[in-house]
N, C-alpha and C. Protein backbone atom coordinates (compact mmCIF):
# COMPACT_ATOMS: atom_id res chain seq x y z
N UNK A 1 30.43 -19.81 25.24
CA UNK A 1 30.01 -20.95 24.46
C UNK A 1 29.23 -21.92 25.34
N UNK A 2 28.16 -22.74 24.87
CA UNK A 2 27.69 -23.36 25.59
C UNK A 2 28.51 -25.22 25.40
N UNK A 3 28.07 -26.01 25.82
CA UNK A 3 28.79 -27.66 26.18
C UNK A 3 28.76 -27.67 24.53
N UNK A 4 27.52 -27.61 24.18
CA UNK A 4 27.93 -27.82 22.42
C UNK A 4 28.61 -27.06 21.51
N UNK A 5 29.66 -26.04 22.29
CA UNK A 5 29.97 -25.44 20.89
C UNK A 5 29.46 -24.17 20.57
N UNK A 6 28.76 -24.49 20.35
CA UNK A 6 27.68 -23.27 19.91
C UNK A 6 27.64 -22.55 20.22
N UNK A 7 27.22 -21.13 19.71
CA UNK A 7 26.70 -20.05 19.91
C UNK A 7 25.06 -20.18 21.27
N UNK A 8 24.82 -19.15 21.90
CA UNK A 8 24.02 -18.85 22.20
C UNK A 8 22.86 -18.67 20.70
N UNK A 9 21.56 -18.84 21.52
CA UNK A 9 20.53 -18.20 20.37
C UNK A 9 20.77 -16.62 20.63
N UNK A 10 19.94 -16.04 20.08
CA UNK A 10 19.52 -14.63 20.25
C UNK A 10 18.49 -14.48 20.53
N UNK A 11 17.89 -13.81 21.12
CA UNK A 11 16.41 -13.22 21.58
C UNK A 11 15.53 -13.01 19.94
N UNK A 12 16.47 -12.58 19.20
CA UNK A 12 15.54 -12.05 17.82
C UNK A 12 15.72 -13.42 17.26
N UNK A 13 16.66 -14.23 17.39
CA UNK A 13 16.50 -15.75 16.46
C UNK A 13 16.54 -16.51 16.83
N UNK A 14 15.10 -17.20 17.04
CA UNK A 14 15.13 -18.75 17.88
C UNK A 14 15.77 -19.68 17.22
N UNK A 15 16.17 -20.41 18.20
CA UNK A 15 16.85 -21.34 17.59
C UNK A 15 16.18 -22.37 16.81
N UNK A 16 16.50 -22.70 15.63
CA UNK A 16 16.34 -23.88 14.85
C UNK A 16 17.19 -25.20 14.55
N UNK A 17 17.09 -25.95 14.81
CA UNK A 17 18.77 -27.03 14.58
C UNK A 17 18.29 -27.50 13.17
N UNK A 18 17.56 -27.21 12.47
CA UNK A 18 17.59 -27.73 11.08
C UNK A 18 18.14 -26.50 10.33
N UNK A 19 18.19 -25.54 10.52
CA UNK A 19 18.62 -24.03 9.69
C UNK A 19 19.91 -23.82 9.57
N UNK A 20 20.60 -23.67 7.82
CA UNK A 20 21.27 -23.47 7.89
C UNK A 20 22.24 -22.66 8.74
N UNK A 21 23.24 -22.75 8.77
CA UNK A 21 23.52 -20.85 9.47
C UNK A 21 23.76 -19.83 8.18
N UNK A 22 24.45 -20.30 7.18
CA UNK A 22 24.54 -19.62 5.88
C UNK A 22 22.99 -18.75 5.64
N UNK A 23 21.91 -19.77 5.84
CA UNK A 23 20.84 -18.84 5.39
C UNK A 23 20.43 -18.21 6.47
N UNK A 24 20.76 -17.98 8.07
CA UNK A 24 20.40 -17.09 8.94
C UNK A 24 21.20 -15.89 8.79
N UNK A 25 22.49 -15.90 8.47
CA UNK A 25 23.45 -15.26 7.71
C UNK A 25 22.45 -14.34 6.87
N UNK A 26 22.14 -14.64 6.18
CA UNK A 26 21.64 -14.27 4.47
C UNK A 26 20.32 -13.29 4.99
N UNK A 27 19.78 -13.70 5.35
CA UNK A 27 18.44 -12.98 5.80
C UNK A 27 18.24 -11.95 6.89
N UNK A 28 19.82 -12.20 7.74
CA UNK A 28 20.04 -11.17 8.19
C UNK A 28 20.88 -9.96 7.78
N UNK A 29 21.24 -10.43 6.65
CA UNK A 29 22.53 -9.30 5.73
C UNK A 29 21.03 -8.48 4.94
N UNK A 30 20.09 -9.65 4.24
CA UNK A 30 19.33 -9.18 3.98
C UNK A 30 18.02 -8.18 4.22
N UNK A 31 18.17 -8.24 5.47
CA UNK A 31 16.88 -7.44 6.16
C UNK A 31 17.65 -6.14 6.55
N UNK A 32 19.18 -5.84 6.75
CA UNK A 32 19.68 -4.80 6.66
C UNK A 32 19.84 -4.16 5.36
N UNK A 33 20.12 -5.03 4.50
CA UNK A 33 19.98 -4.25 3.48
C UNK A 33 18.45 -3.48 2.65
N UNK A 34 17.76 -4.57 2.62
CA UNK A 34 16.26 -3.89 2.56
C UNK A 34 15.54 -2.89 3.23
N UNK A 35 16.25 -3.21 4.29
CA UNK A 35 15.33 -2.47 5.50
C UNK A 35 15.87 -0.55 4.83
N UNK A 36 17.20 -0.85 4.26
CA UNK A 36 17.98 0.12 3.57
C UNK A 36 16.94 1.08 2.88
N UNK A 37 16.59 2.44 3.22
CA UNK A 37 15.78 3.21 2.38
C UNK A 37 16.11 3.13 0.90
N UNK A 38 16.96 3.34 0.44
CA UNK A 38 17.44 2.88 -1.15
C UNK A 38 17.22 2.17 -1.56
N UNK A 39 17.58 0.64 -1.28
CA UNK A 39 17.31 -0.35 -1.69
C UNK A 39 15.77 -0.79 -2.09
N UNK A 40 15.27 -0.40 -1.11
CA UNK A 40 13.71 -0.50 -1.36
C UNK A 40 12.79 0.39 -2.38
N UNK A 41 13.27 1.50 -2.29
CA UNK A 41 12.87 2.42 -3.30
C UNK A 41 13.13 1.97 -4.57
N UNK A 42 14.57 1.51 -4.80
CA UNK A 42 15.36 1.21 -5.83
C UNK A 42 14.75 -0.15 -6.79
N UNK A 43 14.28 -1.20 -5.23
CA UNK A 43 13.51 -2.54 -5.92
C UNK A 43 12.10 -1.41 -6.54
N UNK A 44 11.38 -0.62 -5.67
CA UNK A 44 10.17 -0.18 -6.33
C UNK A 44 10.04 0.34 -7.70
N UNK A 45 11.07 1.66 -7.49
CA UNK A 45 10.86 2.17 -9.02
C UNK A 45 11.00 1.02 -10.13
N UNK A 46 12.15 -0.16 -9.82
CA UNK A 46 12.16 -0.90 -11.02
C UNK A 46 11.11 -2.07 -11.41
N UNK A 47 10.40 -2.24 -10.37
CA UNK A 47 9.14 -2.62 -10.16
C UNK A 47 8.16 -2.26 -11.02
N UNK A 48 8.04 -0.89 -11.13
CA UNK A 48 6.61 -0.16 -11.44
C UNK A 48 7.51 0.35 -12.94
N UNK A 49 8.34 0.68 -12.94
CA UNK A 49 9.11 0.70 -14.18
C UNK A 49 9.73 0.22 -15.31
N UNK A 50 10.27 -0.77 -15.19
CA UNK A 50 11.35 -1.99 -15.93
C UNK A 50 12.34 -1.40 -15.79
N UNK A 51 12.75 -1.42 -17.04
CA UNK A 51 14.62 -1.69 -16.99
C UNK A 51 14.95 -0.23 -17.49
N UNK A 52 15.31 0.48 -16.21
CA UNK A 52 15.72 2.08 -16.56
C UNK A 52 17.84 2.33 -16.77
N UNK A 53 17.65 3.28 -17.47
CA UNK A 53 18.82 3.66 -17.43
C UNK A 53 19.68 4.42 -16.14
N UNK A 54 20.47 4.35 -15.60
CA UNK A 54 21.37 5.43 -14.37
C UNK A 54 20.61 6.74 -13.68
N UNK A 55 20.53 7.12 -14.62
CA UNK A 55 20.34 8.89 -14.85
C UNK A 55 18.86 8.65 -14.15
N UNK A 56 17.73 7.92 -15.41
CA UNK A 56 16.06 8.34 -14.81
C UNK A 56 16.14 7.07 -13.80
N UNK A 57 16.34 6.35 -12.97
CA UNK A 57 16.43 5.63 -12.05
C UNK A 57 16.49 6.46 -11.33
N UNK A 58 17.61 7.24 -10.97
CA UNK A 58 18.16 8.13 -10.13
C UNK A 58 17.00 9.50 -9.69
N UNK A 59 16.37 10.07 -11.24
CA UNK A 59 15.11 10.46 -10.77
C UNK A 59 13.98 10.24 -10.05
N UNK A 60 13.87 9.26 -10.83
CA UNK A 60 12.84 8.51 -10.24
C UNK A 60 12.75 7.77 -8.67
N UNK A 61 13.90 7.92 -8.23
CA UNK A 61 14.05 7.53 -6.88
C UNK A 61 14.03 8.73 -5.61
N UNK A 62 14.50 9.69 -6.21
CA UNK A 62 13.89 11.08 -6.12
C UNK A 62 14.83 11.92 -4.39
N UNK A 63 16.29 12.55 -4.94
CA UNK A 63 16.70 12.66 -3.74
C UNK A 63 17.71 11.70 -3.63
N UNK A 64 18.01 10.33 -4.53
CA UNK A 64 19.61 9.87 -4.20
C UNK A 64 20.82 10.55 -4.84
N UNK A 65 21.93 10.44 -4.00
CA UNK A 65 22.74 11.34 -4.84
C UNK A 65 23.64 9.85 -5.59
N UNK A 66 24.23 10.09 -6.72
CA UNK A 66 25.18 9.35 -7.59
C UNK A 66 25.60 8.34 -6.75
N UNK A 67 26.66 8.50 -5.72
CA UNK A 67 27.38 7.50 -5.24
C UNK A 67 26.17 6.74 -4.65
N UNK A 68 25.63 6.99 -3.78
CA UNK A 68 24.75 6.14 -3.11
C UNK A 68 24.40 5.35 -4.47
N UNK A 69 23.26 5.88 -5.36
CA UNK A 69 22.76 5.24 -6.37
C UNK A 69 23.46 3.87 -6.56
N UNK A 70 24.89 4.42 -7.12
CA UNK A 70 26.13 3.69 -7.36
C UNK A 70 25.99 2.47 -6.56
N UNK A 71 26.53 2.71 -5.36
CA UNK A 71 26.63 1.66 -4.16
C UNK A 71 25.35 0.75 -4.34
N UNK A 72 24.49 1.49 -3.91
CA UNK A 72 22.72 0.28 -3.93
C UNK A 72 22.95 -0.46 -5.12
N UNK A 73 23.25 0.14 -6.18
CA UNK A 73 22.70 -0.87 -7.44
C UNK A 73 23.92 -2.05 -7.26
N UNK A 74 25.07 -1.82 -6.79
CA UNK A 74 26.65 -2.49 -7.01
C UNK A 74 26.16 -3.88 -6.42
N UNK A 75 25.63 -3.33 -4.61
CA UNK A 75 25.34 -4.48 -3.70
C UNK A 75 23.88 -5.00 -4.38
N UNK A 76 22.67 -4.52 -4.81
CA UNK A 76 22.20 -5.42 -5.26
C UNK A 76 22.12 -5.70 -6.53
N UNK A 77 23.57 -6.01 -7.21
CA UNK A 77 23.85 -6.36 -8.46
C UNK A 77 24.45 -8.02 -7.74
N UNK A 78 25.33 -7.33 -7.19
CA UNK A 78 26.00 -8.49 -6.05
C UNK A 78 25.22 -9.91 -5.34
N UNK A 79 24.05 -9.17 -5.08
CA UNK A 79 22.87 -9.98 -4.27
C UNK A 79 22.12 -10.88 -5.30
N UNK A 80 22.27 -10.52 -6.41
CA UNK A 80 21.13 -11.00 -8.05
C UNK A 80 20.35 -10.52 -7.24
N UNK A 81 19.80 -9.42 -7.19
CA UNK A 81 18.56 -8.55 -7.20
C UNK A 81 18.67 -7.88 -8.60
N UNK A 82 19.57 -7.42 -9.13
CA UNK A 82 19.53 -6.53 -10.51
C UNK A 82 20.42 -6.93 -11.32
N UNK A 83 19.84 -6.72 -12.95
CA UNK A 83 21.06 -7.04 -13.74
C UNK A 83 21.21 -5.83 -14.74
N UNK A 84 22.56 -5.87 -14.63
CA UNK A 84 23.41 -4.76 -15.16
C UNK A 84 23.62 -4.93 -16.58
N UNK A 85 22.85 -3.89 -17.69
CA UNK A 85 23.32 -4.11 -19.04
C UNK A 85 23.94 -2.94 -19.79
N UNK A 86 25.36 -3.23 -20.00
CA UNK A 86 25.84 -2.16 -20.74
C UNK A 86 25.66 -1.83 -22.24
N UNK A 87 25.37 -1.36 -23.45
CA UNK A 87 25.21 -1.23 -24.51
C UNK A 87 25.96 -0.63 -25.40
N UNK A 88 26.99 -1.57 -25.93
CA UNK A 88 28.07 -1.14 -27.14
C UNK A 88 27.86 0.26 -27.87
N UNK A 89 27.65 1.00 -27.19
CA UNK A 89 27.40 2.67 -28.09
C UNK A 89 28.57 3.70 -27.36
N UNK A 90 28.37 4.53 -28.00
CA UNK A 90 29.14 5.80 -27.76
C UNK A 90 28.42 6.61 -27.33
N UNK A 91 28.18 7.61 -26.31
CA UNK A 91 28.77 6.94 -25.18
C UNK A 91 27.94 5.62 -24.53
N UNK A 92 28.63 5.22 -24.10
CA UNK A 92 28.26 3.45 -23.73
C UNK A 92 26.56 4.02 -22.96
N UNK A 93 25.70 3.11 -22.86
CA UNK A 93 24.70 3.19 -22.04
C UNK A 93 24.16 1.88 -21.49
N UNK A 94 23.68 2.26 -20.30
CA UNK A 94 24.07 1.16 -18.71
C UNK A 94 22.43 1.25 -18.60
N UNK A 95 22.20 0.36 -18.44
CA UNK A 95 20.61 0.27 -18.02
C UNK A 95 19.95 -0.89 -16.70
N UNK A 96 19.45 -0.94 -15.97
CA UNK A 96 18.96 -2.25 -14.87
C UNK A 96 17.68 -2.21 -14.53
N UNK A 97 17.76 -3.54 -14.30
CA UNK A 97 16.28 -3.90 -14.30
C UNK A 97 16.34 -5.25 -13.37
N UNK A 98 15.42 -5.62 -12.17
CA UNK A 98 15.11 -6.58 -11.66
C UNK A 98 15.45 -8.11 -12.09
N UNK A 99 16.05 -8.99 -11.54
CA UNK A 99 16.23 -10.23 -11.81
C UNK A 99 14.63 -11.18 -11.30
N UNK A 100 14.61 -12.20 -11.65
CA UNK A 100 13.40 -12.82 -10.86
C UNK A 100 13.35 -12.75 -9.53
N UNK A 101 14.65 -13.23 -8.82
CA UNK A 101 15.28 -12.90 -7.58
C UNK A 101 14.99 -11.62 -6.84
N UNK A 102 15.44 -10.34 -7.73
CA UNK A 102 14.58 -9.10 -6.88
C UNK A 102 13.43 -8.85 -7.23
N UNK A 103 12.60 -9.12 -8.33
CA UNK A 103 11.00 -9.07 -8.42
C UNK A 103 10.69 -10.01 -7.27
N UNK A 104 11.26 -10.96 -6.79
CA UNK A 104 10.56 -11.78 -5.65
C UNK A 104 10.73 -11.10 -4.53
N UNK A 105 12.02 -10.53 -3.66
CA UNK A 105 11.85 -9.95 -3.06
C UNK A 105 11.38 -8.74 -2.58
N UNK A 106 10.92 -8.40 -3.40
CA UNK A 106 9.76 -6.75 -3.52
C UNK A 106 8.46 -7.07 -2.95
N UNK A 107 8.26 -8.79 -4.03
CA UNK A 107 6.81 -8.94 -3.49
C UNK A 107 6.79 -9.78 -2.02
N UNK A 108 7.63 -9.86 -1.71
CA UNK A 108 7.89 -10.84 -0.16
C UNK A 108 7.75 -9.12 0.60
N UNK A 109 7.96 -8.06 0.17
CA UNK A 109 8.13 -7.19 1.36
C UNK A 109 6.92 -6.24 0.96
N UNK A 110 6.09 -6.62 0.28
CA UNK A 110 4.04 -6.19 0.09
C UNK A 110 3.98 -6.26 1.05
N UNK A 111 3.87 -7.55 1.82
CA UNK A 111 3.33 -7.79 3.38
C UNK A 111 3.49 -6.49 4.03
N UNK A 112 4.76 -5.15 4.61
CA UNK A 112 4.58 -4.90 5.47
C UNK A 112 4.07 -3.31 4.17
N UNK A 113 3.57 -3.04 3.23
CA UNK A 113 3.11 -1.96 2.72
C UNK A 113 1.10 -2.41 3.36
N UNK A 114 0.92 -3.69 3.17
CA UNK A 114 -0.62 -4.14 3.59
C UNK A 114 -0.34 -3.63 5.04
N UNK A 115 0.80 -4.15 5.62
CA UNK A 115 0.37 -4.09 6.94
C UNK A 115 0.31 -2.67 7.57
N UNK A 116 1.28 -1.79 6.93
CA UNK A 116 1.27 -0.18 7.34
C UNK A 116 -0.23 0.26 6.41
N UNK A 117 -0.92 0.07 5.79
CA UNK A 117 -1.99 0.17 5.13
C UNK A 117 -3.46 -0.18 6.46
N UNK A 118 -3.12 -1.60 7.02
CA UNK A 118 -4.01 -2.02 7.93
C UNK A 118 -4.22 -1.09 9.40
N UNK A 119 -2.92 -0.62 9.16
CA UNK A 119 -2.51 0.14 10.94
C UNK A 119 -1.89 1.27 10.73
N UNK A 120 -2.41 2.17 9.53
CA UNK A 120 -1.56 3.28 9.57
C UNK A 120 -2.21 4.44 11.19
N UNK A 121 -3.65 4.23 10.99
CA UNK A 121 -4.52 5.16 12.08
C UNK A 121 -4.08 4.74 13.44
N UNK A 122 -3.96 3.61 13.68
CA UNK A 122 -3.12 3.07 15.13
C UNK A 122 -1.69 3.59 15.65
N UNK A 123 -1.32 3.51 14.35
CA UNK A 123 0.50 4.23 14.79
C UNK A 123 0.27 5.81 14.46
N UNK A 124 -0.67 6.52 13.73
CA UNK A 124 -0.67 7.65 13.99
C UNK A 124 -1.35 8.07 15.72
N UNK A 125 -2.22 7.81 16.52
CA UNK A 125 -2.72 7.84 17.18
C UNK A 125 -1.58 7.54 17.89
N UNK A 126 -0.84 6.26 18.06
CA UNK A 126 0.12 5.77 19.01
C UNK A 126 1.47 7.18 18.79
N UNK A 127 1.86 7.23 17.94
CA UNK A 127 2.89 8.52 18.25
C UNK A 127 2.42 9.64 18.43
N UNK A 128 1.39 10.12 18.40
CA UNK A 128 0.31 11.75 18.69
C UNK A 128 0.75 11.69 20.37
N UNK A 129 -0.13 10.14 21.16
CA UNK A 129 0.17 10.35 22.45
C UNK A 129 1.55 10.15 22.87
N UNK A 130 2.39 9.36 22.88
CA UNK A 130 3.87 9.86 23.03
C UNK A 130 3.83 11.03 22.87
N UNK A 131 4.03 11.60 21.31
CA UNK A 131 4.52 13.22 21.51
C UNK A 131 3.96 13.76 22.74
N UNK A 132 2.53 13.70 22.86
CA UNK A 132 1.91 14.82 24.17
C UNK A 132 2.45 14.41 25.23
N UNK A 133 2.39 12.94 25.73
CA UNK A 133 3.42 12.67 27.14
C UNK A 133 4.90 12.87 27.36
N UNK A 134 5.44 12.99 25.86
CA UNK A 134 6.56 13.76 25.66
C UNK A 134 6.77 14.95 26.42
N UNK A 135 5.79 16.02 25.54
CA UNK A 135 6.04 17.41 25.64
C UNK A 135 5.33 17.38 27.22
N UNK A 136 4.07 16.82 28.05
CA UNK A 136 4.14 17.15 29.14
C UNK A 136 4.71 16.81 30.25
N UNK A 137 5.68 15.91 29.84
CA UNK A 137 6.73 15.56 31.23
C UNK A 137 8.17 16.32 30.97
N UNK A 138 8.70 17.19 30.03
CA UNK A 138 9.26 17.66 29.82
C UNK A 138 10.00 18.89 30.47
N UNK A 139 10.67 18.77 30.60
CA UNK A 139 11.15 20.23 32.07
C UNK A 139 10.76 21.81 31.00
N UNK A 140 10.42 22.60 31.79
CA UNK A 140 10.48 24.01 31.10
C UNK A 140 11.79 24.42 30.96
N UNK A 141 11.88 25.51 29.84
CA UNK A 141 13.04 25.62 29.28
C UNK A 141 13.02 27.26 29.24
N UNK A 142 14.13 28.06 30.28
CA UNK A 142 13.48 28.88 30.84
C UNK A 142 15.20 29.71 30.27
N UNK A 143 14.40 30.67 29.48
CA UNK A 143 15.68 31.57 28.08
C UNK A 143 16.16 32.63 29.27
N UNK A 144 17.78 32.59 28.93
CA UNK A 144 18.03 34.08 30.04
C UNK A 144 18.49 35.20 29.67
């Protein structure tokens, strides 16, 4: 602890003395969760989609299995990213669709689809040479 109490900063979070901690909290629960392959997919399809039912969500996301599905939608039901509507029928049917809250955060995370858009040829180029300085500093691998 330092004389005040406090926490150290972190290297990844400068310090601010006006910032909540609740919302450094938040944005860091949040950037794990987004950063979450599901989650992001999950804001997209409902994005480009509206308000799908379980089942074609689940298609459409292409490759989640049930529980996961399950889980993503639970936590961002939890988050107000999505709202959950069940429909008085037999058998019942469950449908979700984006809150304003997760339509906002979809479009807060455009930025890094522009930015992999701006620099996709740079990071292909940048991992090509790794791999080759990879494979030529690499010991031979000699079968017996």
């Amino acid at each position: 602890m330092r004389a005040t109490d406090e926490p150290a900063p972190t290297a990844a979070a400068p310090e601010y003395p006006d910032v909540d901690p609740r919302v450094e909290a938040l944005v860091n629960e949040l950037i794990g969760r987004v950063a979450d392959k599901w989650t992001m997919i999950v804001l997209e399809v409902l994005a480009e989609h509206g308000e799908l039912r379980f089942t074609r969500l689940g298609e459409l996301a292409g490759g989640i299995s049930q529980k996961m599905l399950t889980q993503t939608l639970r936590q961002m039901e939890r988050d107000g990213l999505v709202v959950r509507t069940v429909h008085p029928v037999v058998p019942p049917r469950v449908e979700y669709r984006l809150t304003e809250l997760g339509a906002g955060l979809g479009a807060a995370f455009c930025g890094v689809w522009i930015w992999a858009a701006d620099h996709l040829r740079e990071v292909e180029v940048a991992r090509q040479a790794f791999d080759e300085r990879a494979r030529a500093s690499a010991p031979a691998v000699r079968a017996y």
